[in-house]
PDB file of N, CA and C in Angstrom:
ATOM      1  N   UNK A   1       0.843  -1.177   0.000  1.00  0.00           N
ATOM      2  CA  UNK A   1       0.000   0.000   0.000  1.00  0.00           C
ATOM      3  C   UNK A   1       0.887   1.239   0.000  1.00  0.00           C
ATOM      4  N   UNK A   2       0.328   1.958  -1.248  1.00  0.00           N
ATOM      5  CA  UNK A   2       1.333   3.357  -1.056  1.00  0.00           C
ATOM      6  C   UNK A   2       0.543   4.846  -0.401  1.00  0.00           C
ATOM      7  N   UNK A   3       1.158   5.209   0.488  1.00  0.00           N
ATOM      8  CA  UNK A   3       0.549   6.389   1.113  1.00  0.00           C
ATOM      9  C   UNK A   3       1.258   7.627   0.355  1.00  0.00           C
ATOM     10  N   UNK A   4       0.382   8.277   0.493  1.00  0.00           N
ATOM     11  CA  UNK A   4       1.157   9.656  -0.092  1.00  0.00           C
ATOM     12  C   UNK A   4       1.656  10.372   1.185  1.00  0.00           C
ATOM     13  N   UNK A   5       3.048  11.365   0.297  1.00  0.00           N
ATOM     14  CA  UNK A   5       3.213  12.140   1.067  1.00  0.00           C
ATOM     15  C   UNK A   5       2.454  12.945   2.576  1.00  0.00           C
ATOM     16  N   UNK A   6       1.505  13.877   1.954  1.00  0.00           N
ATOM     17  CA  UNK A   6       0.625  14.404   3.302  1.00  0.00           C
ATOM     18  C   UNK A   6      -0.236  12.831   4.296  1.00  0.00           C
ATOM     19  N   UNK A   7      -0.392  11.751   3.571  1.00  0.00           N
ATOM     20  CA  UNK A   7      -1.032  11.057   4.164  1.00  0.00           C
ATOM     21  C   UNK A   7      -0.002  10.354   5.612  1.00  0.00           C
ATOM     22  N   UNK A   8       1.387  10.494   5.416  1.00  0.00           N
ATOM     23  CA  UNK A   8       2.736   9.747   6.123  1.00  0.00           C
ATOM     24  C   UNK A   8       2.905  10.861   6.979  1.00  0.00           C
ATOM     25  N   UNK A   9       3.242  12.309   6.645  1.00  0.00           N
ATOM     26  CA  UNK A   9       3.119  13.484   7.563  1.00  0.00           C
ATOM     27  C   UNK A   9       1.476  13.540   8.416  1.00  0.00           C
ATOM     28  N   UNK A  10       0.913  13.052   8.359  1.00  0.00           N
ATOM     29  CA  UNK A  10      -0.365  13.172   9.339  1.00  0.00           C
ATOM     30  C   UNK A  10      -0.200  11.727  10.085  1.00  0.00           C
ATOM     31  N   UNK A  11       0.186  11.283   9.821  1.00  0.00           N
ATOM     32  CA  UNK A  11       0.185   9.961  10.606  1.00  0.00           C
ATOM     33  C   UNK A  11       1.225   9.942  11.044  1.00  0.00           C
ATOM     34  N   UNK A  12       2.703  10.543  10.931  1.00  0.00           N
ATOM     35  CA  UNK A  12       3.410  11.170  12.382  1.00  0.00           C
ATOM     36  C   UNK A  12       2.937  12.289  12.873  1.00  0.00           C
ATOM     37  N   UNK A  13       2.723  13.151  12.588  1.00  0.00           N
ATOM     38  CA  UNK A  13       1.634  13.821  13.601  1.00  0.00           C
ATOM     39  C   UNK A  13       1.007  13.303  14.853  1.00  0.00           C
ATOM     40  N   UNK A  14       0.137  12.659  14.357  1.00  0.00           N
ATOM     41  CA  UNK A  14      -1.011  11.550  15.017  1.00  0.00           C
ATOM     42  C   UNK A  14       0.418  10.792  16.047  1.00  0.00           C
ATOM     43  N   UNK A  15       1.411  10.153  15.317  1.00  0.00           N
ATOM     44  CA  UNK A  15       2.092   9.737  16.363  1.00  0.00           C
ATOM     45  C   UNK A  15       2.726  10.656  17.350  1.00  0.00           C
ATOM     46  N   UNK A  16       3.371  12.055  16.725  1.00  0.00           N
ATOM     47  CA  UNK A  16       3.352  12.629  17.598  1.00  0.00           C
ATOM     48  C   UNK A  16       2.605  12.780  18.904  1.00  0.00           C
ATOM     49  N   UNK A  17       1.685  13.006  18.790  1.00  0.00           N
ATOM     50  CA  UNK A  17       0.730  13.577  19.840  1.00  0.00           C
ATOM     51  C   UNK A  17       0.372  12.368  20.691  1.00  0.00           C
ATOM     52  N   UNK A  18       0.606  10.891  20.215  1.00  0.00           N
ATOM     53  CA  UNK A  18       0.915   9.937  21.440  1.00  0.00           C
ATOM     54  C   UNK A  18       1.412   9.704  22.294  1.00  0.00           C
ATOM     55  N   UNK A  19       3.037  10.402  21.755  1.00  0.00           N
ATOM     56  CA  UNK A  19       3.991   9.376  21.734  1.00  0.00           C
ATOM     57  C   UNK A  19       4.824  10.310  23.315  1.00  0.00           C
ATOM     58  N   UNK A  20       4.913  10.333  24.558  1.00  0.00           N
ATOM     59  CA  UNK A  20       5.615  10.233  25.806  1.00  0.00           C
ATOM     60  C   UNK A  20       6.990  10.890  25.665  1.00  0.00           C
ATOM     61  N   UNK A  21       6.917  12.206  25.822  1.00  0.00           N
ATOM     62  CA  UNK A  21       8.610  12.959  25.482  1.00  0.00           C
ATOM     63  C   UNK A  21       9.683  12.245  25.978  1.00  0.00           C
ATOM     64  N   UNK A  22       9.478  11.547  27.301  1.00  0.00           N
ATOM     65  CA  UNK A  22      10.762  11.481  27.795  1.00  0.00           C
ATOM     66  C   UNK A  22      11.118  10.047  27.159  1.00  0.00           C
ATOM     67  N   UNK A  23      10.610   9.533  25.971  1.00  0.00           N
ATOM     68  CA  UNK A  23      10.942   7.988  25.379  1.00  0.00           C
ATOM     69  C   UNK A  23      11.851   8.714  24.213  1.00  0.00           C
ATOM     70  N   UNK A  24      11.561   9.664  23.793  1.00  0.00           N
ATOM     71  CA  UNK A  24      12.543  10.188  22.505  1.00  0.00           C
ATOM     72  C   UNK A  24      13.983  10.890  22.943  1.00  0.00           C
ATOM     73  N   UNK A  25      14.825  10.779  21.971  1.00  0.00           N
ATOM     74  CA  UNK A  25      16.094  10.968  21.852  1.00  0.00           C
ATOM     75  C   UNK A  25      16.295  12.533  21.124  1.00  0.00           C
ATOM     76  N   UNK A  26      17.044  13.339  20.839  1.00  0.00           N
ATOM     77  CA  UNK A  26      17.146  14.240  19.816  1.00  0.00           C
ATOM     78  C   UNK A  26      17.996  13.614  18.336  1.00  0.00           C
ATOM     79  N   UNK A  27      17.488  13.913  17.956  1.00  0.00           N
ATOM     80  CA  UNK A  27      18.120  13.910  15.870  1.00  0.00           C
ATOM     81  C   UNK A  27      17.954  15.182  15.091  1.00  0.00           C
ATOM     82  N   UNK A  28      19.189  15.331  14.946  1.00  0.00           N
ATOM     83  CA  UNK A  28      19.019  16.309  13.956  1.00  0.00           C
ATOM     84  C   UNK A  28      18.510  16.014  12.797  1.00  0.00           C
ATOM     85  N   UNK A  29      17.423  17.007  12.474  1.00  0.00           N
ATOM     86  CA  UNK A  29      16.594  16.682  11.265  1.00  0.00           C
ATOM     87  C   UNK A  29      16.121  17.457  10.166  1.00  0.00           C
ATOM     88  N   UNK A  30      17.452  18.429  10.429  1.00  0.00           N
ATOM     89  CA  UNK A  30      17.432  19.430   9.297  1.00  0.00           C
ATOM     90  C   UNK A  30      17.736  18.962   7.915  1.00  0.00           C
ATOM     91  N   UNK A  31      18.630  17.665   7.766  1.00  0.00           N
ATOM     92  CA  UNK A  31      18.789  17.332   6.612  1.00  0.00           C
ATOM     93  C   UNK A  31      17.392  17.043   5.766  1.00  0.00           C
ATOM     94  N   UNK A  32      16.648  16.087   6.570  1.00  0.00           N
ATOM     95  CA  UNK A  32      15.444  15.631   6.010  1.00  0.00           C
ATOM     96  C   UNK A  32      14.012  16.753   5.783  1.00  0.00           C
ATOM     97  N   UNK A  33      14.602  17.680   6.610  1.00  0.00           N
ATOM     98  CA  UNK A  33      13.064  18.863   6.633  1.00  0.00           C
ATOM     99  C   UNK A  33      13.513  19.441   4.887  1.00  0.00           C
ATOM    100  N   UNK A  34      15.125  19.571   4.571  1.00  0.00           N
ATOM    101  CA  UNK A  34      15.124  20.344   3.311  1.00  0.00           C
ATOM    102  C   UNK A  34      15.473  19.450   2.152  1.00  0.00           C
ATOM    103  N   UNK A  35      14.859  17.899   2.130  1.00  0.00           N
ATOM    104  CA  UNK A  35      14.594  17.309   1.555  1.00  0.00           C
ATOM    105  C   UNK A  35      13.096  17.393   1.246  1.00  0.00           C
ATOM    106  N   UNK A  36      12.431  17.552   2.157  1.00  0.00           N
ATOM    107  CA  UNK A  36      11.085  17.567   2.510  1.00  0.00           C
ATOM    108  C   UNK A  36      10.495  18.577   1.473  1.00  0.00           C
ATOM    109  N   UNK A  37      10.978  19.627   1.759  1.00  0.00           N
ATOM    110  CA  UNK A  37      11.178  21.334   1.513  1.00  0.00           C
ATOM    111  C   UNK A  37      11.292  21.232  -0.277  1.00  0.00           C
ATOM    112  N   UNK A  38      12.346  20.815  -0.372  1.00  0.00           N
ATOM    113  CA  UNK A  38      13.015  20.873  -1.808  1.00  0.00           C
ATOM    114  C   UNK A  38      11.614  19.638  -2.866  1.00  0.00           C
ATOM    115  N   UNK A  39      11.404  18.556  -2.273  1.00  0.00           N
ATOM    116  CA  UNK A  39      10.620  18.218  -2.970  1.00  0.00           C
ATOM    117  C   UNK A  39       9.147  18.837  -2.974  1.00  0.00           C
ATOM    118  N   UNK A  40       8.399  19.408  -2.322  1.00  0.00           N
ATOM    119  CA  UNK A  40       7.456  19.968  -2.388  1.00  0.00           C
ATOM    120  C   UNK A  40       7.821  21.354  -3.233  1.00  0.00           C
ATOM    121  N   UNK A  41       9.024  22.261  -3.533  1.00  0.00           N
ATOM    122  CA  UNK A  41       8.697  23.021  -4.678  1.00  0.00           C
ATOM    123  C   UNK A  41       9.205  22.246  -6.253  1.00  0.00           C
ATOM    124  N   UNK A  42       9.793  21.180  -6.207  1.00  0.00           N
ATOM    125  CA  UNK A  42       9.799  20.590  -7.600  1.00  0.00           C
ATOM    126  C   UNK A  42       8.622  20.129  -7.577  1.00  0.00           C
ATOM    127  N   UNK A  43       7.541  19.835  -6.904  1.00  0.00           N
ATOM    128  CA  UNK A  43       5.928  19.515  -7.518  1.00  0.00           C
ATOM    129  C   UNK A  43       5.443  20.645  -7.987  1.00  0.00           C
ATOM    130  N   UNK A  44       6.031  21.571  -7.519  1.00  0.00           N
ATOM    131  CA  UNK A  44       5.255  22.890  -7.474  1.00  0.00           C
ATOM    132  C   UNK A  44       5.832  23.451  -8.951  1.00  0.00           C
ATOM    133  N   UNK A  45       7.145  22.996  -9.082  1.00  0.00           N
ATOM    134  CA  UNK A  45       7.739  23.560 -10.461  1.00  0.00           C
ATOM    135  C   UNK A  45       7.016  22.651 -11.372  1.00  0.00           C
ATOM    136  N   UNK A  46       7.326  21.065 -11.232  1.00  0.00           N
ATOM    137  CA  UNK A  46       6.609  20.512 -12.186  1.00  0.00           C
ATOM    138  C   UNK A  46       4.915  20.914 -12.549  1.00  0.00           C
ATOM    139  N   UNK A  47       4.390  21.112 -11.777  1.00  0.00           N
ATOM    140  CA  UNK A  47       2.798  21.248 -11.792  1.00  0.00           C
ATOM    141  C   UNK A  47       3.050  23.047 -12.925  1.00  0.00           C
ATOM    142  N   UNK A  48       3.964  23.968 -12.459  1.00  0.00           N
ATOM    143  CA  UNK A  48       3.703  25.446 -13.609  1.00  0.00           C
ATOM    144  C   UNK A  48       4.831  24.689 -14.715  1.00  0.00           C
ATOM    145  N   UNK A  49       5.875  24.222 -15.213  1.00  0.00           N
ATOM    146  CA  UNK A  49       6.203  23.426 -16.229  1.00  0.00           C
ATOM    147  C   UNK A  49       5.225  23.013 -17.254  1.00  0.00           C
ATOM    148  N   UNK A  50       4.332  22.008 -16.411  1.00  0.00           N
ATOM    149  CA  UNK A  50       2.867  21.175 -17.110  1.00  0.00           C
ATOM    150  C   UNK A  50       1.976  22.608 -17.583  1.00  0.00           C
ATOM    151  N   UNK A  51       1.879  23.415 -16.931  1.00  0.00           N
ATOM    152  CA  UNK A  51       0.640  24.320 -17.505  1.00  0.00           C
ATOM    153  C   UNK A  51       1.506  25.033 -18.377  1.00  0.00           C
ATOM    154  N   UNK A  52       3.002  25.835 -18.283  1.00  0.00           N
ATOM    155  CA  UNK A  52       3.518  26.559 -19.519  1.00  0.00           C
ATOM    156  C   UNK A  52       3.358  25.558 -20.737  1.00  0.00           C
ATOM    157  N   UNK A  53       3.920  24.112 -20.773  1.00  0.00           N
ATOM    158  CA  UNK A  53       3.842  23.410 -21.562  1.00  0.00           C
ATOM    159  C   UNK A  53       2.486  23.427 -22.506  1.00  0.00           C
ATOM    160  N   UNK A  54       1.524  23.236 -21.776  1.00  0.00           N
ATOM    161  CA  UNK A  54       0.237  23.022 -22.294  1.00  0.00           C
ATOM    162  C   UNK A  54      -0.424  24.542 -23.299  1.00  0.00           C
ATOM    163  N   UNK A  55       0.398  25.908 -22.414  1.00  0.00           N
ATOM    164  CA  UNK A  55      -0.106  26.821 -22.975  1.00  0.00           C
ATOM    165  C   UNK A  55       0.879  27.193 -23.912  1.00  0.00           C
ATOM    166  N   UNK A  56       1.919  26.540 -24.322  1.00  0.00           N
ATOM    167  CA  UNK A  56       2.549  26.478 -25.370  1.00  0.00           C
ATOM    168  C   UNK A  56       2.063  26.065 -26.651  1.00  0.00           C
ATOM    169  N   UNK A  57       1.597  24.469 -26.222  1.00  0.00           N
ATOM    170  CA  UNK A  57       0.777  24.173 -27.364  1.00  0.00           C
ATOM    171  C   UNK A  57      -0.053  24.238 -27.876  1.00  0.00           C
ATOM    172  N   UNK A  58      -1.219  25.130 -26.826  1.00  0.00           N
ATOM    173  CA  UNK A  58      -2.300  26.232 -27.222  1.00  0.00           C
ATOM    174  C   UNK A  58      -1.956  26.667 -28.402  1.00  0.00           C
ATOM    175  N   UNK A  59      -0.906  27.776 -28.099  1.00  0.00           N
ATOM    176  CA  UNK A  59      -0.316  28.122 -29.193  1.00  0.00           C
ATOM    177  C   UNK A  59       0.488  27.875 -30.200  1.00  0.00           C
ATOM    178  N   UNK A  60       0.765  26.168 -29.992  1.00  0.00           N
ATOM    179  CA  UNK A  60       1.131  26.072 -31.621  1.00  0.00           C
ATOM    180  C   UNK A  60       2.391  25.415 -31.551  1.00  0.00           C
ATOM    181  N   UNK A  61       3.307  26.039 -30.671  1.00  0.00           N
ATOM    182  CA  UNK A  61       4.692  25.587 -30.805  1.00  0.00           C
ATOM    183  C   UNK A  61       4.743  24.109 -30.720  1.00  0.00           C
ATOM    184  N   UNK A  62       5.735  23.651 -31.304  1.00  0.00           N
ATOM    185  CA  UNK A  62       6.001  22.454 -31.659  1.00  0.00           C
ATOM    186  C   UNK A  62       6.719  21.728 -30.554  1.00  0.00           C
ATOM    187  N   UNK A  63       6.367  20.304 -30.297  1.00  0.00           N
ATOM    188  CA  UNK A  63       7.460  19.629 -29.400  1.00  0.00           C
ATOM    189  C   UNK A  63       8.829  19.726 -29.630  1.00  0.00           C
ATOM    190  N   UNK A  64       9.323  20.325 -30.628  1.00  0.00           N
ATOM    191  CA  UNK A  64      10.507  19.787 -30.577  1.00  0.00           C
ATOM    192  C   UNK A  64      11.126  21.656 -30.426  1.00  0.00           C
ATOM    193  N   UNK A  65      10.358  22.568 -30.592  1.00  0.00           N
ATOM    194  CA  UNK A  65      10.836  23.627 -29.604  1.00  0.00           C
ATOM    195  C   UNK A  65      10.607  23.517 -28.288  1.00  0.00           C
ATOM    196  N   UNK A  66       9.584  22.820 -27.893  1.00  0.00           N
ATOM    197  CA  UNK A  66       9.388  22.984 -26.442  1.00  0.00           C
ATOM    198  C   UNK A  66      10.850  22.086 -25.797  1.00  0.00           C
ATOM    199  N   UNK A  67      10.942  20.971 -26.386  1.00  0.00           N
ATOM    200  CA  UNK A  67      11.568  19.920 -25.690  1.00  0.00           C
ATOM    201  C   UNK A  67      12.970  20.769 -25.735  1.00  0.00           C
ATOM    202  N   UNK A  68      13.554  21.908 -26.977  1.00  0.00           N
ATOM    203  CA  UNK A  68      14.790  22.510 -26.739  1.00  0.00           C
ATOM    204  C   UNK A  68      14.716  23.136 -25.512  1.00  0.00           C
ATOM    205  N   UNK A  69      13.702  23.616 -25.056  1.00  0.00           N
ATOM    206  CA  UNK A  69      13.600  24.615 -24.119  1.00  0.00           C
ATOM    207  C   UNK A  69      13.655  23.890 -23.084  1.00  0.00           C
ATOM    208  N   UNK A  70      13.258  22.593 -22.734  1.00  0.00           N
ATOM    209  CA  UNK A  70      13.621  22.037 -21.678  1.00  0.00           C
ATOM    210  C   UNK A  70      14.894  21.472 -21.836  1.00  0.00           C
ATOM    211  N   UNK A  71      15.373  21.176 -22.956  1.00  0.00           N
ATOM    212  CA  UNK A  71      16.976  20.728 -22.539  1.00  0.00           C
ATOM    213  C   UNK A  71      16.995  19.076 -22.922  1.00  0.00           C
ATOM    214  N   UNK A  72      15.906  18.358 -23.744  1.00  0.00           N
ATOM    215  CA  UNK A  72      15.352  17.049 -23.946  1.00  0.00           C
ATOM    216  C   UNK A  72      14.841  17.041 -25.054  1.00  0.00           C
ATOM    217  N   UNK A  73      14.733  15.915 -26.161  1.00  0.00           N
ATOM    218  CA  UNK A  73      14.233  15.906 -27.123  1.00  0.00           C
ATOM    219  C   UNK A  73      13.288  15.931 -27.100  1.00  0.00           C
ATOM    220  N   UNK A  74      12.781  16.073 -28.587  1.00  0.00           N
ATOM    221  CA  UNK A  74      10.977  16.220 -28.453  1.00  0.00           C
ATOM    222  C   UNK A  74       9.895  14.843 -28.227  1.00  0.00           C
ATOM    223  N   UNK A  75      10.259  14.389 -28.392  1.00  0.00           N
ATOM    224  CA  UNK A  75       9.886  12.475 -27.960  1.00  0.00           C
ATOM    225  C   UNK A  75      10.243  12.425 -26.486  1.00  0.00           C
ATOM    226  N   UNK A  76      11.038  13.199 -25.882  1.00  0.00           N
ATOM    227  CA  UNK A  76      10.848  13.019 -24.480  1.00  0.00           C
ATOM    228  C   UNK A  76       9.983  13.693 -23.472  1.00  0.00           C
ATOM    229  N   UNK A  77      10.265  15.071 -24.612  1.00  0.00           N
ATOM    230  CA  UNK A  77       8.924  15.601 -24.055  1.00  0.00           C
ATOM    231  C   UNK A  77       7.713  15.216 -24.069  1.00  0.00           C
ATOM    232  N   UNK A  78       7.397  14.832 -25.466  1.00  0.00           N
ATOM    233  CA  UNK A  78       5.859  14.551 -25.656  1.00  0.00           C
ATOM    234  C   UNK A  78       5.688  13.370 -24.733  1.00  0.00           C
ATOM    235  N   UNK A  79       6.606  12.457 -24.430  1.00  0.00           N
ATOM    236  CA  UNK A  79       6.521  11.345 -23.421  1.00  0.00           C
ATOM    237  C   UNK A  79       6.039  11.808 -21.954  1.00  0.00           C
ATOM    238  N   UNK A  80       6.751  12.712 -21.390  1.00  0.00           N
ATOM    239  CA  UNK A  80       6.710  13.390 -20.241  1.00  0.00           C
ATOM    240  C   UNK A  80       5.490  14.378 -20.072  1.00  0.00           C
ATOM    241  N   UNK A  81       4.804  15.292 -21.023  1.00  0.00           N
ATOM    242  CA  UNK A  81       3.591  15.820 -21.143  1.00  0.00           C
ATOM    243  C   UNK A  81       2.586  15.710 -21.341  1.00  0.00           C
ATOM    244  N   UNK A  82       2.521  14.958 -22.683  1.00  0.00           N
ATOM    245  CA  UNK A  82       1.260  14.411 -23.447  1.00  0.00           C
ATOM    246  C   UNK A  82       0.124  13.453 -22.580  1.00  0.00           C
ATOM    247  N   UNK A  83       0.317  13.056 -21.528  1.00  0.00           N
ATOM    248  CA  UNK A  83      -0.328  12.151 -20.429  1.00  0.00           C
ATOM    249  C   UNK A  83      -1.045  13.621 -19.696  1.00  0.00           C
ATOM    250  N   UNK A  84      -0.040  14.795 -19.296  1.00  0.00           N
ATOM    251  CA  UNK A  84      -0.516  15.189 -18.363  1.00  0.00           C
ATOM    252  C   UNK A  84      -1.786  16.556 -18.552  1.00  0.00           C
ATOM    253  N   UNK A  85      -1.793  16.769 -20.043  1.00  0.00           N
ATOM    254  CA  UNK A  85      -2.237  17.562 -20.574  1.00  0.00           C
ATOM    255  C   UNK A  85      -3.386  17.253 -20.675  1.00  0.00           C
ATOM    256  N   UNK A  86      -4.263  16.519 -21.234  1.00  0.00           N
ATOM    257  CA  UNK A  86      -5.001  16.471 -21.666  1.00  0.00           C
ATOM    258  C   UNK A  86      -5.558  16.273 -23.208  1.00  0.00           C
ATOM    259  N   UNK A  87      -7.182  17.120 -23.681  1.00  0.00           N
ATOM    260  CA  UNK A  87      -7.307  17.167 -25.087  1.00  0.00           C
ATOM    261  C   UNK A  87      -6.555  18.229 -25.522  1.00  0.00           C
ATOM    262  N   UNK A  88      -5.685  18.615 -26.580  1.00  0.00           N
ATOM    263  CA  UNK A  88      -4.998  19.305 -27.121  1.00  0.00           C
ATOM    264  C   UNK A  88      -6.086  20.272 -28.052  1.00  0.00           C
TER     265      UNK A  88
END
Protein backbone atom coordinates (compact mmCIF):
# COMPACT_ATOMS: atom_id res chain seq x y z
CA UNK A 1 0.00 0.00 0.00
CA UNK A 2 1.33 3.36 -1.06
CA UNK A 3 0.55 6.39 1.11
CA UNK A 4 1.16 9.66 -0.09
CA UNK A 5 3.21 12.14 1.07
CA UNK A 6 0.63 14.40 3.30
CA UNK A 7 -1.03 11.06 4.16
CA UNK A 8 2.74 9.75 6.12
CA UNK A 9 3.12 13.48 7.56
CA UNK A 10 -0.36 13.17 9.34
CA UNK A 11 0.18 9.96 10.61
CA UNK A 12 3.41 11.17 12.38
CA UNK A 13 1.63 13.82 13.60
CA UNK A 14 -1.01 11.55 15.02
CA UNK A 15 2.09 9.74 16.36
CA UNK A 16 3.35 12.63 17.60
CA UNK A 17 0.73 13.58 19.84
CA UNK A 18 0.92 9.94 21.44
CA UNK A 19 3.99 9.38 21.73
CA UNK A 20 5.61 10.23 25.81
CA UNK A 21 8.61 12.96 25.48
CA UNK A 22 10.76 11.48 27.79
CA UNK A 23 10.94 7.99 25.38
CA UNK A 24 12.54 10.19 22.51
CA UNK A 25 16.09 10.97 21.85
CA UNK A 26 17.15 14.24 19.82
CA UNK A 27 18.12 13.91 15.87
CA UNK A 28 19.02 16.31 13.96
CA UNK A 29 16.59 16.68 11.26
CA UNK A 30 17.43 19.43 9.30
CA UNK A 31 18.79 17.33 6.61
CA UNK A 32 15.44 15.63 6.01
CA UNK A 33 13.06 18.86 6.63
CA UNK A 34 15.12 20.34 3.31
CA UNK A 35 14.59 17.31 1.56
CA UNK A 36 11.08 17.57 2.51
CA UNK A 37 11.18 21.33 1.51
CA UNK A 38 13.02 20.87 -1.81
CA UNK A 39 10.62 18.22 -2.97
CA UNK A 40 7.46 19.97 -2.39
CA UNK A 41 8.70 23.02 -4.68
CA UNK A 42 9.80 20.59 -7.60
CA UNK A 43 5.93 19.51 -7.52
CA UNK A 44 5.26 22.89 -7.47
CA UNK A 45 7.74 23.56 -10.46
CA UNK A 46 6.61 20.51 -12.19
CA UNK A 47 2.80 21.25 -11.79
CA UNK A 48 3.70 25.45 -13.61
CA UNK A 49 6.20 23.43 -16.23
CA UNK A 50 2.87 21.17 -17.11
CA UNK A 51 0.64 24.32 -17.50
CA UNK A 52 3.52 26.56 -19.52
CA UNK A 53 3.84 23.41 -21.56
CA UNK A 54 0.24 23.02 -22.29
CA UNK A 55 -0.11 26.82 -22.97
CA UNK A 56 2.55 26.48 -25.37
CA UNK A 57 0.78 24.17 -27.36
CA UNK A 58 -2.30 26.23 -27.22
CA UNK A 59 -0.32 28.12 -29.19
CA UNK A 60 1.13 26.07 -31.62
CA UNK A 61 4.69 25.59 -30.81
CA UNK A 62 6.00 22.45 -31.66
CA UNK A 63 7.46 19.63 -29.40
CA UNK A 64 10.51 19.79 -30.58
CA UNK A 65 10.84 23.63 -29.60
CA UNK A 66 9.39 22.98 -26.44
CA UNK A 67 11.57 19.92 -25.69
CA UNK A 68 14.79 22.51 -26.74
CA UNK A 69 13.60 24.61 -24.12
CA UNK A 70 13.62 22.04 -21.68
CA UNK A 71 16.98 20.73 -22.54
CA UNK A 72 15.35 17.05 -23.95
CA UNK A 73 14.23 15.91 -27.12
CA UNK A 74 10.98 16.22 -28.45
CA UNK A 75 9.89 12.47 -27.96
CA UNK A 76 10.85 13.02 -24.48
CA UNK A 77 8.92 15.60 -24.06
CA UNK A 78 5.86 14.55 -25.66
CA UNK A 79 6.52 11.34 -23.42
CA UNK A 80 6.71 13.39 -20.24
CA UNK A 81 3.59 15.82 -21.14
CA UNK A 82 1.26 14.41 -23.45
CA UNK A 83 -0.33 12.15 -20.43
CA UNK A 84 -0.52 15.19 -18.36
CA UNK A 85 -2.24 17.56 -20.57
CA UNK A 86 -5.00 16.47 -21.67
CA UNK A 87 -7.31 17.17 -25.09
CA UNK A 88 -5.00 19.31 -27.12
Amino acid sequence: MSNTRDERAQALEEWADRVDPSELRHADTEALREIASLARLRADVEDDLTAAVRSARRTQRTWSEIGAMLGISKQAAQRKYVSKMGPE
